[in-house]
PDB file of N, CA and C in Angstrom:
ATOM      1  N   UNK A   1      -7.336  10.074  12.832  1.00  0.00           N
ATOM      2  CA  UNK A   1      -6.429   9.222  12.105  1.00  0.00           C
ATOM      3  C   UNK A   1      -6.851   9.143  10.645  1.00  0.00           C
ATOM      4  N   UNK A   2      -5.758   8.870  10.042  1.00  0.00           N
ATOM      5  CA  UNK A   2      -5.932   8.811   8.373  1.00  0.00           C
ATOM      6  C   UNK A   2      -5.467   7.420   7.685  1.00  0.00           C
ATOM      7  N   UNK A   3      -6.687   6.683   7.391  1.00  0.00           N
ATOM      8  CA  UNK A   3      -6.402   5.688   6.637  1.00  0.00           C
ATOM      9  C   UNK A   3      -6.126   5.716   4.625  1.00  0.00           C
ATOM     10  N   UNK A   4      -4.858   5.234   4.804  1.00  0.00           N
ATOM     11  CA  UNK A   4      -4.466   5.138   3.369  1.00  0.00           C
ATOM     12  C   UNK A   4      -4.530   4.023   2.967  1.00  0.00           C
ATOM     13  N   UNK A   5      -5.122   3.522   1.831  1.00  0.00           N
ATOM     14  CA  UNK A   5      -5.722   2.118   1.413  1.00  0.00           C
ATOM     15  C   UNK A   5      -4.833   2.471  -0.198  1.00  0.00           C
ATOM     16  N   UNK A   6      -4.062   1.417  -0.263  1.00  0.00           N
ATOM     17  CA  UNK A   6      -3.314   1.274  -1.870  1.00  0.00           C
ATOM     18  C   UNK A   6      -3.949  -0.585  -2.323  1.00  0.00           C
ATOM     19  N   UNK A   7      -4.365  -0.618  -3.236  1.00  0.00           N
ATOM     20  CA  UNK A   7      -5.150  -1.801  -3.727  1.00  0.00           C
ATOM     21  C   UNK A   7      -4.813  -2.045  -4.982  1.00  0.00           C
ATOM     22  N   UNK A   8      -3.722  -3.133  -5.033  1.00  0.00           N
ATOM     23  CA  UNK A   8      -2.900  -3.640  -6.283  1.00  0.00           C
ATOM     24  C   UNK A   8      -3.785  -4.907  -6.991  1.00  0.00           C
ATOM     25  N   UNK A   9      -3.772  -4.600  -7.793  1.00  0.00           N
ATOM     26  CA  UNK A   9      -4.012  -6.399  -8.730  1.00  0.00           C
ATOM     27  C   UNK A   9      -2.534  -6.190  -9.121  1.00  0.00           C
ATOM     28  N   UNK A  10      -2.106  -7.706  -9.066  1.00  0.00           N
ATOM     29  CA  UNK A  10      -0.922  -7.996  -9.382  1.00  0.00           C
ATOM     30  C   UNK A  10      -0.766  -9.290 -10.192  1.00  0.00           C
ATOM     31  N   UNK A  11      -0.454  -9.756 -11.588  1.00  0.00           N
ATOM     32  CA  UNK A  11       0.177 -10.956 -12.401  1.00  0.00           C
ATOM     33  C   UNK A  11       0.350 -12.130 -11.623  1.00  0.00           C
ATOM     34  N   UNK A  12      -0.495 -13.300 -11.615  1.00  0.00           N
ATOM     35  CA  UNK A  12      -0.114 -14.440 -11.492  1.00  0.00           C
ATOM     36  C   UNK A  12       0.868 -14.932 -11.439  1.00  0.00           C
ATOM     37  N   UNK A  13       2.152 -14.699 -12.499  1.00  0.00           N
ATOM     38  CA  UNK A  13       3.105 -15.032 -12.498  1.00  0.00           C
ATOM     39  C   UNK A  13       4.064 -14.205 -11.508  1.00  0.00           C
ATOM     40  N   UNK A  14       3.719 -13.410 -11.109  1.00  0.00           N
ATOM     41  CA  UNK A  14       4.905 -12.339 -10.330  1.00  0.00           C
ATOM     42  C   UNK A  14       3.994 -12.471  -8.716  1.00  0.00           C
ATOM     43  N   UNK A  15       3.110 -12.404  -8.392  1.00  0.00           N
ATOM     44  CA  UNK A  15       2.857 -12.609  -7.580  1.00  0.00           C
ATOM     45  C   UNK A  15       3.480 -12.743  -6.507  1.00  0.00           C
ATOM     46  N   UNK A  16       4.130 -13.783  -6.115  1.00  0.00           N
ATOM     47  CA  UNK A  16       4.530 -14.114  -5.288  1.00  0.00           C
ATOM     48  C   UNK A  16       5.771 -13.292  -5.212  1.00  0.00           C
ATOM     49  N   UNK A  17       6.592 -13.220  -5.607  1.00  0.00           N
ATOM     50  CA  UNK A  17       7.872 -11.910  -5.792  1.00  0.00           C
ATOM     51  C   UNK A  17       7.402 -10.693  -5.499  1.00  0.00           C
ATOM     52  N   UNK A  18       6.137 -10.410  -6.007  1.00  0.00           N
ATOM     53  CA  UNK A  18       6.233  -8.995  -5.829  1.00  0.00           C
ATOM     54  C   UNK A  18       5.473  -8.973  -4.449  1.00  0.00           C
ATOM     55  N   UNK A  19       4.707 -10.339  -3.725  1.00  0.00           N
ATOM     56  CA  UNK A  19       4.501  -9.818  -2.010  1.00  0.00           C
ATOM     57  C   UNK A  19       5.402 -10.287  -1.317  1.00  0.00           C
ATOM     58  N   UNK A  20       6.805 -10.893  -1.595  1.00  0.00           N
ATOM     59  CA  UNK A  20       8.113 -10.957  -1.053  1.00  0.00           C
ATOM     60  C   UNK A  20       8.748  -9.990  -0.878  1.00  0.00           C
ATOM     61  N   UNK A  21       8.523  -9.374  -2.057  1.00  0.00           N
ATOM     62  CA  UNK A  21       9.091  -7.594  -1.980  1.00  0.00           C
ATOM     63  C   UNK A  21       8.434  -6.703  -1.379  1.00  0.00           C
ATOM     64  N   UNK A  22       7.249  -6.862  -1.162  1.00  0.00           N
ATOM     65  CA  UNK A  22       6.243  -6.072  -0.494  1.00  0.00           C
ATOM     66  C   UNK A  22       6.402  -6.103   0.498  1.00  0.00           C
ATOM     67  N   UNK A  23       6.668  -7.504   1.479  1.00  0.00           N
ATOM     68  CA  UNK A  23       6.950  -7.447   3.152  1.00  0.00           C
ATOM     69  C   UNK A  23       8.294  -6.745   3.477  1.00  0.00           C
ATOM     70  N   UNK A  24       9.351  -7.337   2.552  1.00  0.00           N
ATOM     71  CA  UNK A  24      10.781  -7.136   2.609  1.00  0.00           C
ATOM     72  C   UNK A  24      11.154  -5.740   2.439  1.00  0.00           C
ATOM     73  N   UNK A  25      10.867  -5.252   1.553  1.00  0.00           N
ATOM     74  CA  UNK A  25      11.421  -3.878   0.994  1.00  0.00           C
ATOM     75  C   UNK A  25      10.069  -2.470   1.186  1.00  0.00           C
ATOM     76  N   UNK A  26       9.621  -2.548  -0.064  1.00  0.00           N
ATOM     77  CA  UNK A  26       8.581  -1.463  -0.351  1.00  0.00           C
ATOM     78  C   UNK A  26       7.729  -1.027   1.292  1.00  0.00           C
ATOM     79  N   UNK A  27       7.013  -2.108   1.818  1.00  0.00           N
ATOM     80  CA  UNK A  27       6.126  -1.713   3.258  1.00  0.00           C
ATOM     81  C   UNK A  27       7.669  -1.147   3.980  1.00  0.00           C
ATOM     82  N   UNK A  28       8.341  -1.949   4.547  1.00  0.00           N
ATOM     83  CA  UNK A  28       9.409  -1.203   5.609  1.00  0.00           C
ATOM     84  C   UNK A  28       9.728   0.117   5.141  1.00  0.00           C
ATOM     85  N   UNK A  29      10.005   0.323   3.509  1.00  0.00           N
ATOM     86  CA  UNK A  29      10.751   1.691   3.261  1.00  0.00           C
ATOM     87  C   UNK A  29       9.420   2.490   3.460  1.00  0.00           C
ATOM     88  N   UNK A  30       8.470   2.509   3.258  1.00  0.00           N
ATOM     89  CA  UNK A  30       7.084   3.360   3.600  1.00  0.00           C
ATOM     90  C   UNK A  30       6.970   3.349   5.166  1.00  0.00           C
ATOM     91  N   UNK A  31       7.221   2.509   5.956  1.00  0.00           N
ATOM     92  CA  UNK A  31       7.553   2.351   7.254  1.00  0.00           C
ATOM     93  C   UNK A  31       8.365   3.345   7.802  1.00  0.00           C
ATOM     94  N   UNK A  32       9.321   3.265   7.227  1.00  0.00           N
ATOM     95  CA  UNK A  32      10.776   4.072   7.292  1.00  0.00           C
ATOM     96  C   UNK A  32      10.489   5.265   7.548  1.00  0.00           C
ATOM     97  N   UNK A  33       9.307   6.320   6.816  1.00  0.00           N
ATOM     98  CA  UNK A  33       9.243   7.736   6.378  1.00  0.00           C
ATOM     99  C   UNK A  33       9.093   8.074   7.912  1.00  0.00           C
ATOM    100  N   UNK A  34       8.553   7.279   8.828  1.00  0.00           N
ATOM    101  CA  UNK A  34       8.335   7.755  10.101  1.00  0.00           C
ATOM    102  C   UNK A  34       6.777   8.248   9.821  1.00  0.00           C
ATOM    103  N   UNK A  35       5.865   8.216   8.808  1.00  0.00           N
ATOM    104  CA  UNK A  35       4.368   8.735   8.211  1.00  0.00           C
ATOM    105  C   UNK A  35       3.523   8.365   8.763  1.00  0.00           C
ATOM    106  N   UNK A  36       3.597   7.139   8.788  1.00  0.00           N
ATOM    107  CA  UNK A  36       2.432   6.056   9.432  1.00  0.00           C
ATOM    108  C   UNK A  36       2.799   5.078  10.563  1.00  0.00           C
ATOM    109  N   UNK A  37       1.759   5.049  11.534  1.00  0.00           N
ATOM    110  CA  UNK A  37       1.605   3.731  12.977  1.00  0.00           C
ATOM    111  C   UNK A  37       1.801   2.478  12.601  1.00  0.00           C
ATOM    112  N   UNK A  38       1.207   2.195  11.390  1.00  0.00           N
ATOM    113  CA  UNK A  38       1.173   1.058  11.116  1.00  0.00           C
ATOM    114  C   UNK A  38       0.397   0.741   9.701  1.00  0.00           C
ATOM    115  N   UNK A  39       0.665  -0.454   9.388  1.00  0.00           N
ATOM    116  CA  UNK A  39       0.408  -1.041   8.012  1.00  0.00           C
ATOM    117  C   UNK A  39      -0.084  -2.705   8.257  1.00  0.00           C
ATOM    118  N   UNK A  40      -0.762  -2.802   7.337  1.00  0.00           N
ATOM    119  CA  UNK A  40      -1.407  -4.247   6.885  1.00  0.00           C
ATOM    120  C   UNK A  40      -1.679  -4.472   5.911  1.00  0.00           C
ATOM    121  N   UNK A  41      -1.297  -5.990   5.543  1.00  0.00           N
ATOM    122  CA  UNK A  41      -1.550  -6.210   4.366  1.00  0.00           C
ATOM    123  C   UNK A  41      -2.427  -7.136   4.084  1.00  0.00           C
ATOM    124  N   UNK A  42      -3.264  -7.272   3.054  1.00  0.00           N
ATOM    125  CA  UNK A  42      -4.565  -7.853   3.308  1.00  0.00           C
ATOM    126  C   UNK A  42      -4.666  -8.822   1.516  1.00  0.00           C
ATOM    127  N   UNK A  43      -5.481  -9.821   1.148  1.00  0.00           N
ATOM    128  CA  UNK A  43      -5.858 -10.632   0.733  1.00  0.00           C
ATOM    129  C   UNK A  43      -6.922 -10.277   0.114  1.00  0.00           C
ATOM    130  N   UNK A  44      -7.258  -9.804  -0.834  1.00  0.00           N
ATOM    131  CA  UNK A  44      -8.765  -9.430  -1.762  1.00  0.00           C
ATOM    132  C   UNK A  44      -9.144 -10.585  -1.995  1.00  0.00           C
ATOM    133  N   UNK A  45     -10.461 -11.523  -1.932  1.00  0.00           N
ATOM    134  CA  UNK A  45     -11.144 -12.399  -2.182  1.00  0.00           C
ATOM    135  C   UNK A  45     -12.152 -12.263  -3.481  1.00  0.00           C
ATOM    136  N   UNK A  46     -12.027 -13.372  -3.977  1.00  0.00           N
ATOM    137  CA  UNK A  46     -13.273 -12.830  -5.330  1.00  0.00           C
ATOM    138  C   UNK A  46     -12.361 -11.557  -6.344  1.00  0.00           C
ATOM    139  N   UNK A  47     -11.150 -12.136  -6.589  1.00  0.00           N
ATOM    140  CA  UNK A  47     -10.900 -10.947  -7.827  1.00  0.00           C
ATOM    141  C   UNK A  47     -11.167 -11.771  -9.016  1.00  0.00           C
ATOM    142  N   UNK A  48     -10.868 -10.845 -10.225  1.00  0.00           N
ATOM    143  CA  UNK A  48     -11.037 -11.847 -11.605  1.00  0.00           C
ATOM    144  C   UNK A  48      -9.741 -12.344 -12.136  1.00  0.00           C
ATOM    145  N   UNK A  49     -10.313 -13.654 -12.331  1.00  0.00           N
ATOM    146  CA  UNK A  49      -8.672 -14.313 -13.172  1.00  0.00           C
ATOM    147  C   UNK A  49      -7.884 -13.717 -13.950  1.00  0.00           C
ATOM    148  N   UNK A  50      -6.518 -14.483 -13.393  1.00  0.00           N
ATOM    149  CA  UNK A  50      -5.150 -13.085 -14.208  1.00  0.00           C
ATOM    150  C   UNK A  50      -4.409 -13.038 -13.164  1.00  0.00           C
ATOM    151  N   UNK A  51      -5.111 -12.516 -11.810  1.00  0.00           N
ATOM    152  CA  UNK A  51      -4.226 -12.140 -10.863  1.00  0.00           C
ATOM    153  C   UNK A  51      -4.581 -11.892  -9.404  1.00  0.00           C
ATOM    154  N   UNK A  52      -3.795 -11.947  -8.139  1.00  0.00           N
ATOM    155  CA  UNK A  52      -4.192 -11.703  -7.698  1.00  0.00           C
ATOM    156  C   UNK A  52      -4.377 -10.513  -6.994  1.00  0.00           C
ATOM    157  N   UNK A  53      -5.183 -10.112  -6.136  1.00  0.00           N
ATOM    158  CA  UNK A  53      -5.646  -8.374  -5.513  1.00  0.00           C
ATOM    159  C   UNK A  53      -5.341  -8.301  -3.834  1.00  0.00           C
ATOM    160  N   UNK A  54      -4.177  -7.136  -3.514  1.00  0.00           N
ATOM    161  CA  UNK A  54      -4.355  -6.870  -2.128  1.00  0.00           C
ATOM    162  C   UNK A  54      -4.560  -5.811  -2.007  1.00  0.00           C
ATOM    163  N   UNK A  55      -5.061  -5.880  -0.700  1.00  0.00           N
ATOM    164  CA  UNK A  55      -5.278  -3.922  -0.087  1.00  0.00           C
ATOM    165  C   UNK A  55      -3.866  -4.016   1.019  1.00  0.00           C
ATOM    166  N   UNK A  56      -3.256  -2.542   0.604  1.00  0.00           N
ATOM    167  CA  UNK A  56      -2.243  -2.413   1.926  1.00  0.00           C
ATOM    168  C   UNK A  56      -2.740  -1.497   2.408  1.00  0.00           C
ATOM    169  N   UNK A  57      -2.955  -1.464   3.650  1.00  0.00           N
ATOM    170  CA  UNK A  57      -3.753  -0.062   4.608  1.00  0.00           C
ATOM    171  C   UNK A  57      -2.786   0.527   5.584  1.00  0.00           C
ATOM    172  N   UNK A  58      -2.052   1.890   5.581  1.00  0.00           N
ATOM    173  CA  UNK A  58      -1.372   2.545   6.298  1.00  0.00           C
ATOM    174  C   UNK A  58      -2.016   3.067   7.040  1.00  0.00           C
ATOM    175  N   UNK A  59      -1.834   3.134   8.587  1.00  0.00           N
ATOM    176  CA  UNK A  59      -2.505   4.082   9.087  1.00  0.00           C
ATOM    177  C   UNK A  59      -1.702   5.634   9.350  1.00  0.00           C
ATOM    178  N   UNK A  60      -2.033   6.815   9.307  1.00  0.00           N
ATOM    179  CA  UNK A  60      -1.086   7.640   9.784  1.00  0.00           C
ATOM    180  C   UNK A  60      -2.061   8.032  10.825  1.00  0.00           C
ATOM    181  N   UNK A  61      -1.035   9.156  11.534  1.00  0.00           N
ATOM    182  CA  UNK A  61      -1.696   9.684  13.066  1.00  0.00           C
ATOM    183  C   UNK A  61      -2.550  11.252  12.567  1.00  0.00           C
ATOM    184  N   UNK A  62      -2.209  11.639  11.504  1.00  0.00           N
ATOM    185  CA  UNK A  62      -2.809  12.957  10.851  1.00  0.00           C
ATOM    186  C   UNK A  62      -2.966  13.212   9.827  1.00  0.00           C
ATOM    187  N   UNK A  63      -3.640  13.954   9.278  1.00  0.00           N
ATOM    188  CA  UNK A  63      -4.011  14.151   7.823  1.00  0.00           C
ATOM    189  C   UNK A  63      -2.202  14.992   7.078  1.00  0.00           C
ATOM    190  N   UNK A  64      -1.616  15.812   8.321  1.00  0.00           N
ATOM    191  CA  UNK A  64      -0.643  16.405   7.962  1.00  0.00           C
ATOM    192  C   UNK A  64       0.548  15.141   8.296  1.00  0.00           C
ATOM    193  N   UNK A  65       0.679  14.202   8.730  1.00  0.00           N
ATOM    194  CA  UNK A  65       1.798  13.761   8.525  1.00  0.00           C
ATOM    195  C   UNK A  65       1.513  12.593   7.199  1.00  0.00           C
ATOM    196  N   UNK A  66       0.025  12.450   6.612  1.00  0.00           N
ATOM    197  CA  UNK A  66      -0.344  11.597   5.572  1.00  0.00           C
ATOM    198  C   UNK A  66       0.788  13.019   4.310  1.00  0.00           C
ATOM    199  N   UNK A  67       0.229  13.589   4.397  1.00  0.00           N
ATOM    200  CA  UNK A  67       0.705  14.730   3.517  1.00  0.00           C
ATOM    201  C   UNK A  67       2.376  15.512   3.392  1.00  0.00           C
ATOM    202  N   UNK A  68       2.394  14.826   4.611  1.00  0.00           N
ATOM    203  CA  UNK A  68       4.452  14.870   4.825  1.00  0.00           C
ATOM    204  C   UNK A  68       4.545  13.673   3.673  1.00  0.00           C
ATOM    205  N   UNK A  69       3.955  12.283   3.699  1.00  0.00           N
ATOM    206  CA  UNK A  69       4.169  11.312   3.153  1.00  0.00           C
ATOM    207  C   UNK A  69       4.397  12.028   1.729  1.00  0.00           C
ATOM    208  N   UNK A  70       3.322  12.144   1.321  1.00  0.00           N
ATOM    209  CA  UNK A  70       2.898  12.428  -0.259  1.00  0.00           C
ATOM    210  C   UNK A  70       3.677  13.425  -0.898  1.00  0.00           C
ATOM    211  N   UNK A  71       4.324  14.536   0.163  1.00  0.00           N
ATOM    212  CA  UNK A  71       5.355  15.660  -0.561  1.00  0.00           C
ATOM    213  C   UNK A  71       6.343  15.185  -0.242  1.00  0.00           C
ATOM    214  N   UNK A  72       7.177  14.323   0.307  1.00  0.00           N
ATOM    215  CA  UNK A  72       8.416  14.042   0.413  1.00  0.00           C
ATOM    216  C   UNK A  72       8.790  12.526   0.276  1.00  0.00           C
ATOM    217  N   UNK A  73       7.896  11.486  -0.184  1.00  0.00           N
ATOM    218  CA  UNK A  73       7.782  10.342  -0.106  1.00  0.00           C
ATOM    219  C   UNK A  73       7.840   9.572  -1.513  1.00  0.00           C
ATOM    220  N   UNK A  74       6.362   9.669  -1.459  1.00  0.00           N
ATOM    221  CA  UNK A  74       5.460   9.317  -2.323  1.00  0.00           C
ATOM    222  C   UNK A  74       5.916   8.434  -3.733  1.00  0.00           C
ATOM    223  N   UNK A  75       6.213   9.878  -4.062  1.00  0.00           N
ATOM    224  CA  UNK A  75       6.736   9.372  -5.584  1.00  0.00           C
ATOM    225  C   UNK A  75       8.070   8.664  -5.835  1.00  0.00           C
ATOM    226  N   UNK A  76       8.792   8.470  -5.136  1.00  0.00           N
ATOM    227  CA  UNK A  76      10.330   7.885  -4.996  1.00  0.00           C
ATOM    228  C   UNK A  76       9.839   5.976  -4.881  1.00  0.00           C
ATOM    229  N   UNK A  77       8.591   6.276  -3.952  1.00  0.00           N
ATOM    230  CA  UNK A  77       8.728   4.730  -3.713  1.00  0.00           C
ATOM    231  C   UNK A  77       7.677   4.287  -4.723  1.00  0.00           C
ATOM    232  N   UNK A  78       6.832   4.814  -5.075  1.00  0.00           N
ATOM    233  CA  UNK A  78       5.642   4.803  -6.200  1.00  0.00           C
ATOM    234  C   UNK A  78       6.445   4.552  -7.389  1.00  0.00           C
ATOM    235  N   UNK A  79       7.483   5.392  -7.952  1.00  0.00           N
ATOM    236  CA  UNK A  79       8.220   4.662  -9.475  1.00  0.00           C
ATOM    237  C   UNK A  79       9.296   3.795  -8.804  1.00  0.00           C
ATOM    238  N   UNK A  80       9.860   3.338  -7.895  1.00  0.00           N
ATOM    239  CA  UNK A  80      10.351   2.097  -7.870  1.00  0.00           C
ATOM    240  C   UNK A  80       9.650   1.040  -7.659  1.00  0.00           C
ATOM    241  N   UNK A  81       8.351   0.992  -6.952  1.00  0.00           N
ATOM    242  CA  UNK A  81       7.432   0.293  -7.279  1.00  0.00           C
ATOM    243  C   UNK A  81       7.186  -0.138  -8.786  1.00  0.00           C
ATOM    244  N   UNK A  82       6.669   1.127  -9.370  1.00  0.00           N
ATOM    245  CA  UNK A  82       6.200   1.111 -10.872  1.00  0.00           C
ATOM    246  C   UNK A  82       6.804   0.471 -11.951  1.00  0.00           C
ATOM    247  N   UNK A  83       8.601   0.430 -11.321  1.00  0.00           N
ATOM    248  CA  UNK A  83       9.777   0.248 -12.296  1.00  0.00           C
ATOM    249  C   UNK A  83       9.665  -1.370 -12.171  1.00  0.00           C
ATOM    250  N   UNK A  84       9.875  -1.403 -10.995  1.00  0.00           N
ATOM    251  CA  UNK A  84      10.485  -3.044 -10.672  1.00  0.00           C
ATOM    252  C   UNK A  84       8.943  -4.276 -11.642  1.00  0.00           C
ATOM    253  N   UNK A  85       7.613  -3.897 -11.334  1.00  0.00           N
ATOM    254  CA  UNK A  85       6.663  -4.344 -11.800  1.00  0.00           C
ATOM    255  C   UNK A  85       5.870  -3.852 -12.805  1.00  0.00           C
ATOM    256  N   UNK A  86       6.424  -3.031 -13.921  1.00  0.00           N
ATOM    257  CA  UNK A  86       6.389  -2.050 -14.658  1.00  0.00           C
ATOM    258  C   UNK A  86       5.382  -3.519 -16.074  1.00  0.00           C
ATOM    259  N   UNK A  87       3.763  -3.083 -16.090  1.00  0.00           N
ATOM    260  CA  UNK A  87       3.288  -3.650 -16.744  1.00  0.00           C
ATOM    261  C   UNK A  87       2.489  -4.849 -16.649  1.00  0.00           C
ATOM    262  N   UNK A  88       2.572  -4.769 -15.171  1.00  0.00           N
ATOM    263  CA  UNK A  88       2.118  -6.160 -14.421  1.00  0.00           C
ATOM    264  C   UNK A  88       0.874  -6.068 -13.114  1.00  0.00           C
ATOM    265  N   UNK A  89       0.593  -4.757 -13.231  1.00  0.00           N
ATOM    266  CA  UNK A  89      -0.244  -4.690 -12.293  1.00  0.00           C
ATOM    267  C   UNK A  89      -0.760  -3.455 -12.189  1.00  0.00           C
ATOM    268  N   UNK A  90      -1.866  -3.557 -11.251  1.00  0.00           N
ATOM    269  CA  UNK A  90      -2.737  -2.207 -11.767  1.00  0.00           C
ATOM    270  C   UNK A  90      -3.072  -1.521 -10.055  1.00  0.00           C
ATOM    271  N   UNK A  91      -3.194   0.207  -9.870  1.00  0.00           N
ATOM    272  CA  UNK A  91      -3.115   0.035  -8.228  1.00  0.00           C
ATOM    273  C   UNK A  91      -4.366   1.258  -8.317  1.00  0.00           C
ATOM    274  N   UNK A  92      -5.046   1.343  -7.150  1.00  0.00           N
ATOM    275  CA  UNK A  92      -5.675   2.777  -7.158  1.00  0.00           C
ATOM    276  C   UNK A  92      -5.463   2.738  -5.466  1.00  0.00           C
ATOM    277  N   UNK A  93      -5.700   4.372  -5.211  1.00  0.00           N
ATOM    278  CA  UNK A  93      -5.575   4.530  -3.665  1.00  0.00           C
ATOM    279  C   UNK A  93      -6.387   4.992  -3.489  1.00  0.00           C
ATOM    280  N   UNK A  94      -6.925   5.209  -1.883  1.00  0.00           N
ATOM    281  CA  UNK A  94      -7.963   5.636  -1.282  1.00  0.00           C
ATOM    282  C   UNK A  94      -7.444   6.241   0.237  1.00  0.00           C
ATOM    283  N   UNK A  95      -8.100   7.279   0.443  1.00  0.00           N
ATOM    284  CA  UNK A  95      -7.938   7.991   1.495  1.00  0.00           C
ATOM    285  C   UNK A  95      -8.806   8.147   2.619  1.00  0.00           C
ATOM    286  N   UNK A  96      -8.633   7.652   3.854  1.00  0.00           N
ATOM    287  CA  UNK A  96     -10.469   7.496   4.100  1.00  0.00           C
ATOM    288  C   UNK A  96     -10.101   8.471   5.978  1.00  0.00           C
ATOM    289  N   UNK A  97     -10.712   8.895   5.913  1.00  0.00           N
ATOM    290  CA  UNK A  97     -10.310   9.898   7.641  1.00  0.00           C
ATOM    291  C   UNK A  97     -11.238   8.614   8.497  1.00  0.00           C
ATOM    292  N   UNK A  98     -10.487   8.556   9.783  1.00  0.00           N
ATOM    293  CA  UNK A  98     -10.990   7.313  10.636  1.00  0.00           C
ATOM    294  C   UNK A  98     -11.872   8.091  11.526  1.00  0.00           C
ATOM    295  N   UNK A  99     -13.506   7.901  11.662  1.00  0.00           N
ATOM    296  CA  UNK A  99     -13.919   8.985  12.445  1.00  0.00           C
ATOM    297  C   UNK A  99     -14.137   8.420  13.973  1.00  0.00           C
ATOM    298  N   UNK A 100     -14.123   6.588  14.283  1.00  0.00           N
ATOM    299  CA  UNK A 100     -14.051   6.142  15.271  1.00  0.00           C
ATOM    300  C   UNK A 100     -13.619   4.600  14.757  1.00  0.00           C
ATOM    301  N   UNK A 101     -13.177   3.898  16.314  1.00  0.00           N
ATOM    302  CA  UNK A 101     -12.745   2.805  16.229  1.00  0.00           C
ATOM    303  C   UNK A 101     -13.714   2.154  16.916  1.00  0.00           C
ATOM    304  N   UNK A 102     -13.783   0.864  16.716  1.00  0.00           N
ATOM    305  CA  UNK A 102     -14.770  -0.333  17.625  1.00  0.00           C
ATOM    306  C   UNK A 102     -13.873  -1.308  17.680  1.00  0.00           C
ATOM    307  N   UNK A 103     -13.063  -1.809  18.578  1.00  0.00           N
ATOM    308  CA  UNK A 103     -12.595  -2.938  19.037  1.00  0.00           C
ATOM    309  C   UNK A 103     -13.225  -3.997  20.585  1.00  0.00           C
ATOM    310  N   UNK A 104     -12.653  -4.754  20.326  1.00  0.00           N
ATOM    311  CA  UNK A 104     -13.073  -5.885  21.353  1.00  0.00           C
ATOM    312  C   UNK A 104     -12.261  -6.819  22.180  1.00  0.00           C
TER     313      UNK A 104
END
């Protein structure tokens, strides 16, 4: 499995709009691609004032359907992202291969 980690700081003031839009729109249409099992969205603790920081973590089932994402996806929802909050927030991604799970 292939974990995709996108980690926004996002404007105080927009905040809240832009993780309204995040549950509502942007996650489902990334949902949508059929790419990934599943998604979460998570709460960064300890960021620096200004704004606040989440991690969204996709999981996909393969490195090749992460990569269906990225050639046929990607960028469509990345500049409507970019557009709608254009100046307000800052993102980096991370790619991490899952080499085992531990649950309980």
């Amino acid at each position: 499995m292939i974990l995709y980690n996108v980690t926004v700081s996002i404007d105080d003031d927009i905040q809240e709009e832009w993780l309204d839009w995040m549950k509502k729109k942007h996650i489902p249409d990334v949902m949508n691609t059929n790419c990934f099992l599943e998604c979460r969205i998570s709460r960064v603790h300890g960021e620096e004032e200004g704004g606040k920081t989440y991690a969204i973590s996709y999981i996909a089932p393969s490195k090749e359907k992460y990569d269906e994402y990225q050639e046929k996806h990607a960028e469509k929802l990345q500049q409507e992202h970019s557009e709608k909050f254009k100046d307000k927030f800052a993102a980096f991604r991370t790619l991490l291969t899952v080499l085992e799970e531990f649950k309980q």
